[in-house]
C-alpha atoms as a PDB file:
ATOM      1  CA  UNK A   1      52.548  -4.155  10.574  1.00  0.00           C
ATOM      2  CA  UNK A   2      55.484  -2.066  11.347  1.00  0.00           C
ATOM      3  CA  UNK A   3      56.242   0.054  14.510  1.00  0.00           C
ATOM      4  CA  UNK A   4      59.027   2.426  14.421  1.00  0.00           C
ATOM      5  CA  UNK A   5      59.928   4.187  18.093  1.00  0.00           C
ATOM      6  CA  UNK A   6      62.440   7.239  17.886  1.00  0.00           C
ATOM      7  CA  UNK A   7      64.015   7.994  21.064  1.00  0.00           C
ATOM      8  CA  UNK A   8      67.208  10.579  21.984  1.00  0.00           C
ATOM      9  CA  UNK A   9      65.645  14.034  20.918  1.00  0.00           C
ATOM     10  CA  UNK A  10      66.033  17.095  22.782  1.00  0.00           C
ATOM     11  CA  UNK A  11      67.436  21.025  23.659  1.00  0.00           C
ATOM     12  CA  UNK A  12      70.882  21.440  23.182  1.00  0.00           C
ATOM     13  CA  UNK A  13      73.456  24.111  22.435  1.00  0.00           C
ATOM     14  CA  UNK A  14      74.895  24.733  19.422  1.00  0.00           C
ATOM     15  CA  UNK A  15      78.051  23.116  19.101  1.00  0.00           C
ATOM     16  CA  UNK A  16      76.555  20.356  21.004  1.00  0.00           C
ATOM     17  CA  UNK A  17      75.790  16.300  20.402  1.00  0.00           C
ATOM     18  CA  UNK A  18      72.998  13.807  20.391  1.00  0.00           C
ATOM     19  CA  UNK A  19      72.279  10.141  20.059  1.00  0.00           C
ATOM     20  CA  UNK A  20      69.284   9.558  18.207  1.00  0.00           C
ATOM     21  CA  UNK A  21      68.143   5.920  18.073  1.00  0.00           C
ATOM     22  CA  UNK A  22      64.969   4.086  16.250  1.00  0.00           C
ATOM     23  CA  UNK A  23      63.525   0.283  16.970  1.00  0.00           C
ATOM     24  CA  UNK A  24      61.717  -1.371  14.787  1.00  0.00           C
ATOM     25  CA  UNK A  25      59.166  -3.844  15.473  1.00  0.00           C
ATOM     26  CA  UNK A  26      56.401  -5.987  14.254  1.00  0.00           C
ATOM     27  CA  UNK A  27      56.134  -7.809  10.907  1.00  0.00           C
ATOM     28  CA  UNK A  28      59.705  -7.119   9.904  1.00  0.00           C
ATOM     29  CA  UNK A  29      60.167  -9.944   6.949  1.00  0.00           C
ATOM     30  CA  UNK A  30      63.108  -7.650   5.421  1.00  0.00           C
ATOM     31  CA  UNK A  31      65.119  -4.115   5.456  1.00  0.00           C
ATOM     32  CA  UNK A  32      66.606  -2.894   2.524  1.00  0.00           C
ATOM     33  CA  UNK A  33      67.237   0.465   4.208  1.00  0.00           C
ATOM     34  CA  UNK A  34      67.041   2.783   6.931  1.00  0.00           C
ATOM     35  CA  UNK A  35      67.192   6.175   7.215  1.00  0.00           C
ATOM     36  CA  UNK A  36      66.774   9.169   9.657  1.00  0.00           C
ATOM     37  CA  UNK A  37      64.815  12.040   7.612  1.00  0.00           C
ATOM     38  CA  UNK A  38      64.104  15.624   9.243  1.00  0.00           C
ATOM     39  CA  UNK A  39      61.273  18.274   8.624  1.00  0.00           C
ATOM     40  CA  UNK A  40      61.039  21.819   9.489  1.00  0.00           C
ATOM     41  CA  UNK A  41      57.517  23.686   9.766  1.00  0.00           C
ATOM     42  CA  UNK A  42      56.634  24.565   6.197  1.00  0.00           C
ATOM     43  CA  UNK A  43      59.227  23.217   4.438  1.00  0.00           C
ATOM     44  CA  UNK A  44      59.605  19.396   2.490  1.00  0.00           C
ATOM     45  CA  UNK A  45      60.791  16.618   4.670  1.00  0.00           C
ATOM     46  CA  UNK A  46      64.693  16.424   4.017  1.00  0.00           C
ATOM     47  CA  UNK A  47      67.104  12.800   4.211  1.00  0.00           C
ATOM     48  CA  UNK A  48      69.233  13.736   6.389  1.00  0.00           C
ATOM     49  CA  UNK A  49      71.400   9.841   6.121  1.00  0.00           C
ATOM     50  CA  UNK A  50      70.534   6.227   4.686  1.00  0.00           C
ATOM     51  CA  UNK A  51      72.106   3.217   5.239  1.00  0.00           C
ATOM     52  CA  UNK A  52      71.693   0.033   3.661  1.00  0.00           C
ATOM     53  CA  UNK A  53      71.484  -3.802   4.912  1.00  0.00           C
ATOM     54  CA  UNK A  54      75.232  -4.200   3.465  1.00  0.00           C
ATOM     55  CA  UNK A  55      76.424  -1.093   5.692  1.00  0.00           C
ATOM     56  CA  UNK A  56      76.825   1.505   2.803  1.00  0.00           C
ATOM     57  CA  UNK A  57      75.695   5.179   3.964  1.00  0.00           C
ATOM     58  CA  UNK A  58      75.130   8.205   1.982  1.00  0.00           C
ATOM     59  CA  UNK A  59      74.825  11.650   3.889  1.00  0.00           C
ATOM     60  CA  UNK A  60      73.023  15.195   3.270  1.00  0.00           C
ATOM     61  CA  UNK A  61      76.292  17.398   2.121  1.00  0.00           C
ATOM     62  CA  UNK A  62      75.560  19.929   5.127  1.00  0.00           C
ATOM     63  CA  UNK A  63      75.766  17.125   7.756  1.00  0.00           C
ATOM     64  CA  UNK A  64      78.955  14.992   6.476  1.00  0.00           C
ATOM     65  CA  UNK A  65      81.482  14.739   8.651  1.00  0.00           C
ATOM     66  CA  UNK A  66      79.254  15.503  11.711  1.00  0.00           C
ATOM     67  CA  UNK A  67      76.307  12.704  11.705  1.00  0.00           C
ATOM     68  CA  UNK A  68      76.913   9.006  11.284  1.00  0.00           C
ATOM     69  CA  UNK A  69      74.731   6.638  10.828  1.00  0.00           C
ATOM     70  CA  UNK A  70      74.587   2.804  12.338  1.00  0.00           C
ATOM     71  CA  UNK A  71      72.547  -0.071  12.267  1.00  0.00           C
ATOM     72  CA  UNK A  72      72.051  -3.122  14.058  1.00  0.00           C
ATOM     73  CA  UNK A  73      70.702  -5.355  11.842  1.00  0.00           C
ATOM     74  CA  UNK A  74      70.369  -8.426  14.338  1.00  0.00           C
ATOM     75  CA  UNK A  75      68.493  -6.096  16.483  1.00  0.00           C
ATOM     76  CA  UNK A  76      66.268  -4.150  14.045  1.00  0.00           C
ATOM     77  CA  UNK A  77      67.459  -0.841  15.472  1.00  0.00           C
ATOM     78  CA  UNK A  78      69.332   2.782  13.292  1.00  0.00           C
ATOM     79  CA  UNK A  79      71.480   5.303  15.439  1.00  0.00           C
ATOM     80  CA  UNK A  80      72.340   8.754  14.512  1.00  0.00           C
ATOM     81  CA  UNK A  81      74.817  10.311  16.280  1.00  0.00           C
ATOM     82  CA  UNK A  82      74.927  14.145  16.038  1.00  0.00           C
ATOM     83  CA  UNK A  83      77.975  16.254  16.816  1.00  0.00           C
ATOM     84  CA  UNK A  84      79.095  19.747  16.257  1.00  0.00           C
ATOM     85  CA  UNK A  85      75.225  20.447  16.089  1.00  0.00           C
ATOM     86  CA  UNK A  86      74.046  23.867  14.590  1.00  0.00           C
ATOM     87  CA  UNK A  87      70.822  25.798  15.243  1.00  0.00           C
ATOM     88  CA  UNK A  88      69.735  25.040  11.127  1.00  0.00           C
ATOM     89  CA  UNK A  89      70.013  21.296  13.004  1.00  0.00           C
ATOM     90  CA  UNK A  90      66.421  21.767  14.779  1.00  0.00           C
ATOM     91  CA  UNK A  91      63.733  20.319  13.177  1.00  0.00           C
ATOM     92  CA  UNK A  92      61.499  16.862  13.659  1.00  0.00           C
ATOM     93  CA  UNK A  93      63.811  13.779  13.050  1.00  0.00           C
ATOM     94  CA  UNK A  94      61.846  10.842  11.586  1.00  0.00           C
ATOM     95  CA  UNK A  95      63.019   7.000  11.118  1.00  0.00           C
ATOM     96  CA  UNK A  96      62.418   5.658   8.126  1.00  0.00           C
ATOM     97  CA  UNK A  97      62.520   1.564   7.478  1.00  0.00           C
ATOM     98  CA  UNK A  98      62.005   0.553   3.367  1.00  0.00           C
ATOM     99  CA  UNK A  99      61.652  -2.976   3.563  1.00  0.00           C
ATOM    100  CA  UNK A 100      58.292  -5.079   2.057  1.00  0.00           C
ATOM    101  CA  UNK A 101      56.837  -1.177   2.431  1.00  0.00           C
ATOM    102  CA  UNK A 102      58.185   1.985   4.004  1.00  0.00           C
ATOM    103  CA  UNK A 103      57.235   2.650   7.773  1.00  0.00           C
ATOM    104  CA  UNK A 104      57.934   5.632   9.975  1.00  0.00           C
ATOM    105  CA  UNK A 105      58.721   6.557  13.066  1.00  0.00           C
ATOM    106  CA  UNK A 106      56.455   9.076  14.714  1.00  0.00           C
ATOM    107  CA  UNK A 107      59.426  11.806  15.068  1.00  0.00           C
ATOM    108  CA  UNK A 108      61.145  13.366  17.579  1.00  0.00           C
ATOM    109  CA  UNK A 109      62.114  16.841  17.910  1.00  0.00           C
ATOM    110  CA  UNK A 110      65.682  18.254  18.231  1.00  0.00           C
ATOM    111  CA  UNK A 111      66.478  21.957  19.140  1.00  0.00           C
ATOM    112  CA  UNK A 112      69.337  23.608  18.751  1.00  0.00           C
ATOM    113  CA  UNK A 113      69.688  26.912  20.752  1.00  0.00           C
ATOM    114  CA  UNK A 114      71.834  28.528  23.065  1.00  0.00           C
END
């Protein structure tokens, strides 16, 4: 089994930044990817950024050139940093790991309000 723990959520204003970050634990035999997904109240849980085991990322257009992913692959851990936030930012982030199954985190919320 797979834990995922999501840490670095919070209030900010817009124009603002976070740091999210997301360890992974447990019966980790392999990671293809990892991601950092986000879901508003009644809407479809969106990607928000990927990034595979060789370092290749792939971004949601309205957050290029403001997020960036990273990974750590010795230490089983996925960073998203967050700049230039906006309020359409706020929403649950989630951590996804795909790797012998797909886990997830259990989300943590970021708001976005002056």
């Amino acid at each position: 089994q797979v834990q995922l723990v999501e840490s670095g959520g919070g209030l900010v204003q817009p124009g603002g930044s976070l740091r999210l970050s997301c360890a992974a634990s447990g019966r980790i035999f392999s990671i293809n990817t990892m991601a950092w997904y986000r879901q508003v109240p009644g809407n479809q849980r969106e990607r928000v950024a990927i990034i595979t085991n060789g370092g290749r990322t792939n971004y949601l257009d309205s957050v290029k050139g403001r997020f960036t992913i990273s990974r750590d692959n010795a230490k089983n851990t996925v960073d998203l940093q967050m700049n230039s936030l906006k309020p359409e930012d706020t929403a649950v982030y989630y951590c996804n790991l795909n790797g012998g199954g797909s886990y997830w985190g259990q989300g943590t919320q970021v708001t976005v309000s002056s």
